[in-house]
N, C-alpha and C. Protein backbone atom coordinates (compact mmCIF):
# COMPACT_ATOMS: atom_id res chain seq x y z
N UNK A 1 0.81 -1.19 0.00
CA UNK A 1 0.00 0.00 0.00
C UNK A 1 0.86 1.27 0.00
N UNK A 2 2.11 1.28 0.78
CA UNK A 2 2.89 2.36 0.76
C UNK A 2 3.57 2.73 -0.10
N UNK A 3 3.58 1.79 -1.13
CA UNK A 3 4.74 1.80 -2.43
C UNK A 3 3.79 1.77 -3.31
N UNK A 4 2.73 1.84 -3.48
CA UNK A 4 1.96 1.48 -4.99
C UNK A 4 1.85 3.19 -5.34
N UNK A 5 1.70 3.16 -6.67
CA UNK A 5 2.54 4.50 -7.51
C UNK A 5 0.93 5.17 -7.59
N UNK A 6 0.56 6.69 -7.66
CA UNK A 6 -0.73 7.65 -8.33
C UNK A 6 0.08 7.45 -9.43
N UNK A 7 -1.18 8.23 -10.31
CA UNK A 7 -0.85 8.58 -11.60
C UNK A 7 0.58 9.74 -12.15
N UNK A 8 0.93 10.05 -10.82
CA UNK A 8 1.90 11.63 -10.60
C UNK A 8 3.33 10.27 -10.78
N UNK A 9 3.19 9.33 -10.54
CA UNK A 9 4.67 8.32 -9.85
C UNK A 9 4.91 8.41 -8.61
N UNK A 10 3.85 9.71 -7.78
CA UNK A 10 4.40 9.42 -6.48
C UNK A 10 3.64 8.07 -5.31
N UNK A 11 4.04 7.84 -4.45
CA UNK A 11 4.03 6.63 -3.15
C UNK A 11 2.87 7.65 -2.37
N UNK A 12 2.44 6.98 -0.86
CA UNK A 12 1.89 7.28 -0.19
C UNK A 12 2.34 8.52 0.43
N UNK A 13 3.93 8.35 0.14
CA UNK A 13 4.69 9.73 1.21
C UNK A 13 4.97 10.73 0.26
N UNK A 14 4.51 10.99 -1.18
CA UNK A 14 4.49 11.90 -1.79
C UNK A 14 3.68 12.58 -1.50
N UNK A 15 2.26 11.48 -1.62
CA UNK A 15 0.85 12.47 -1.61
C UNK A 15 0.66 12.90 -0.44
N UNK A 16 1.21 12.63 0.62
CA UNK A 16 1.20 12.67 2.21
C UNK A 16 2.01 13.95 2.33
N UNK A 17 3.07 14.52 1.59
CA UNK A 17 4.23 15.70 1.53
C UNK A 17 3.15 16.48 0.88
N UNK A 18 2.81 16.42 -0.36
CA UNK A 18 2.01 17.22 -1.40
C UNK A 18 1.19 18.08 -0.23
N UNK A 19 0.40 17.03 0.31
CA UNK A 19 -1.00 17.57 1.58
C UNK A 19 -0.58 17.98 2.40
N UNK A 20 1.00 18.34 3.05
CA UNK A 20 1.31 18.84 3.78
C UNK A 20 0.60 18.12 5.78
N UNK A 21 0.17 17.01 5.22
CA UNK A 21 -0.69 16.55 6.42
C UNK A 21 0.12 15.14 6.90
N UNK A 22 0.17 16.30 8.47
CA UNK A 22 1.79 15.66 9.23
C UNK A 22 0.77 14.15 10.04
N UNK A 23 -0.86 14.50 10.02
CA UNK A 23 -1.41 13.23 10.57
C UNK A 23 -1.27 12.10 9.61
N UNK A 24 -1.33 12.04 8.10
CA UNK A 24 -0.96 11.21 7.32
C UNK A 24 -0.05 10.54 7.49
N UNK A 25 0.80 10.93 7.63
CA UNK A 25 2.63 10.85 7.78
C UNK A 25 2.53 9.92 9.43
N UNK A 26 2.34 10.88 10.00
CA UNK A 26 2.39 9.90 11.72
C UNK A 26 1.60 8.72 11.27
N UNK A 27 0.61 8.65 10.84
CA UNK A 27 -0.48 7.09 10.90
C UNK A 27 0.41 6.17 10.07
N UNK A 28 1.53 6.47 9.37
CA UNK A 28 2.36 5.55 8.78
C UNK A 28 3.34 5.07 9.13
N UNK A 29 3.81 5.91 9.82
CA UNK A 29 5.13 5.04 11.25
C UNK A 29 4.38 3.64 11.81
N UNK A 30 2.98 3.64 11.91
CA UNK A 30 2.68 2.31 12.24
C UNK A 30 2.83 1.31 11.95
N UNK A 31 2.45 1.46 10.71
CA UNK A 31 2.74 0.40 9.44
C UNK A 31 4.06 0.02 9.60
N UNK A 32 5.17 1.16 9.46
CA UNK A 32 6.36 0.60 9.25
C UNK A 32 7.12 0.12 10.50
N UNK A 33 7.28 -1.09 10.61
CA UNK A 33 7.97 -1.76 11.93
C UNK A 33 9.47 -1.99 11.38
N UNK A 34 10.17 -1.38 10.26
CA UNK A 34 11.61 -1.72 10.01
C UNK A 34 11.94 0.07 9.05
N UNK A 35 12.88 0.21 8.88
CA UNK A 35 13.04 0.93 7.99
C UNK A 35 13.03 0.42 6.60
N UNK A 36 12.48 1.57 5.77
CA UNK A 36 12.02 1.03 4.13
C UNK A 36 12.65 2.27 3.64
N UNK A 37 13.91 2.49 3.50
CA UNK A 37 14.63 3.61 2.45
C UNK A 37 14.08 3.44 1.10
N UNK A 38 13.96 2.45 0.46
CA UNK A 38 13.64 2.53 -0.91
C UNK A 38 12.33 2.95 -1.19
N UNK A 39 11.17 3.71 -0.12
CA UNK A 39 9.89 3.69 -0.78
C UNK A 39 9.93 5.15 -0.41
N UNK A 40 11.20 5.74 0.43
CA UNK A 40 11.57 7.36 0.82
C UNK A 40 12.14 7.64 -0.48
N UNK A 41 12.96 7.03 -0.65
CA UNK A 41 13.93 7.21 -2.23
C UNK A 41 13.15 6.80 -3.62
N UNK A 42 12.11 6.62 -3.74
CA UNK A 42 11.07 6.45 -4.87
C UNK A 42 11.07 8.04 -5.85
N UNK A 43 11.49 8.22 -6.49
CA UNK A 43 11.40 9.21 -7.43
C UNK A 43 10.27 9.07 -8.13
N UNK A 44 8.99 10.40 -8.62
CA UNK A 44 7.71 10.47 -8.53
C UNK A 44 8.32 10.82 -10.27
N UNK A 45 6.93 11.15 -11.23
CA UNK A 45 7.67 11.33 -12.66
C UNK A 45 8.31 12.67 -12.97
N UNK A 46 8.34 13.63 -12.24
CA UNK A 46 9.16 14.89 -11.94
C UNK A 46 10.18 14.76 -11.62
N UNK A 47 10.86 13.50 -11.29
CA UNK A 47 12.14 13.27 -10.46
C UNK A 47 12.43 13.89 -8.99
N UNK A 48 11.55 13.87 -8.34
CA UNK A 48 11.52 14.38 -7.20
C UNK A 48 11.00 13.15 -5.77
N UNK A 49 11.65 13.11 -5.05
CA UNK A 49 11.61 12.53 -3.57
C UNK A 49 10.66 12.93 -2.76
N UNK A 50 9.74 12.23 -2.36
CA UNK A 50 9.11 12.92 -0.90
C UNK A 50 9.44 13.97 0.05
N UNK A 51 10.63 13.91 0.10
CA UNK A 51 11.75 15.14 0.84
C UNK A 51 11.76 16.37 -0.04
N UNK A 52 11.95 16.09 -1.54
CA UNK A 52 12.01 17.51 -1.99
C UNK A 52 10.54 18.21 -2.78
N UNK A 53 9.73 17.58 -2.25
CA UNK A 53 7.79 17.69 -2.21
C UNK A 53 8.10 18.72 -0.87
N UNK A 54 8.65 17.88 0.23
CA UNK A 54 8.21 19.05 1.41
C UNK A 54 9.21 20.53 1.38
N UNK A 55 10.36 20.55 0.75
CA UNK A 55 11.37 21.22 0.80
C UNK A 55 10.32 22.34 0.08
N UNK A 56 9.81 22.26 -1.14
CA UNK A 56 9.24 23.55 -2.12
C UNK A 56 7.84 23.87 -1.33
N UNK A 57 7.08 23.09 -0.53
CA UNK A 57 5.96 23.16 -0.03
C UNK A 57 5.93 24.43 1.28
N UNK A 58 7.08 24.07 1.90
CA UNK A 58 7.70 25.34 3.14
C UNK A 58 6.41 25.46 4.13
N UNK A 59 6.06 24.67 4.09
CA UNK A 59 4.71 24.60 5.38
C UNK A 59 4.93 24.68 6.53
N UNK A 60 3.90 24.78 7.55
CA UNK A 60 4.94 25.13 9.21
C UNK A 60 5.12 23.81 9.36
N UNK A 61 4.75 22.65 9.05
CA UNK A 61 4.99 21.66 9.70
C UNK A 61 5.99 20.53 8.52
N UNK A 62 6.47 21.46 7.65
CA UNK A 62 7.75 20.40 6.72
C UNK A 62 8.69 20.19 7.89
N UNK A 63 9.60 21.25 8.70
CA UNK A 63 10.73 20.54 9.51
C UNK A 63 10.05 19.44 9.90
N UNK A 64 9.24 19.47 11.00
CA UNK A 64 8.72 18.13 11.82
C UNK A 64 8.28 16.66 10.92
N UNK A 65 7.70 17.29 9.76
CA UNK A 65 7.51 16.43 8.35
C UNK A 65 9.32 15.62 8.09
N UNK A 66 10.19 16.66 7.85
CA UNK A 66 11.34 16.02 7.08
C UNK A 66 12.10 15.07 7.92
N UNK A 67 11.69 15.64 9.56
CA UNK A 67 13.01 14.54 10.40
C UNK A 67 11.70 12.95 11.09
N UNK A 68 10.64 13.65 10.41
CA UNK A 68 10.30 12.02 10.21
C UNK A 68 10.59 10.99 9.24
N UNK A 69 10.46 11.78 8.04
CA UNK A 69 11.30 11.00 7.08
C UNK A 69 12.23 10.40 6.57
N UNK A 70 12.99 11.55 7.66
CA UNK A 70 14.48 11.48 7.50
C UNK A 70 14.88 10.30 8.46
C-alpha cells in the first residue's frame, strides 16, 4: 500500500508531503515496523523525492515532516 505508484509516480509519502498533512505521515510510522529507504527514495515522474515535495511546499509543519522521514 505504501509503495503502490498515483498517476503523478508518487508513493503514499508523496501524496502525504504534497498535503502537507503531518497526521498522514504519523499514521504511517505504524505500518512501518523496520526501515524502508527505498519507498523514501522512490522518485515520482518529476524526479523528485518525498523530501524535496516538502522542501518547495515550506509549510509550518515540513521541519517536523522532514526529520520524520528522514
Amino acid at each position: 500500500m505504501l509503495s503502490a505508484r498515483s498517476s503523478s509516480g508518487g508513493n503514499y509519502f508523496h501524496e502525504v508531503c504534497q498535503a502537507s498533512s503531518l497526521a498522514l505521515l504519523m499514521r504511517a510510522e505504524q505500518w512501518m515496523d523496520q526501515p524502508n529507504p527505498s519507498i523514501l527514495t522512490t522518485r515520482n515522474y518529476n524526479g523528485e523525492q518525498c523530501t524535496h515535495i516538502l522542501v518547495k511546499n515550506k509549510d509550518i509543519y515540513a521541519q517536523e515532516m522532514m526529520n520524520i522521514v528522514l
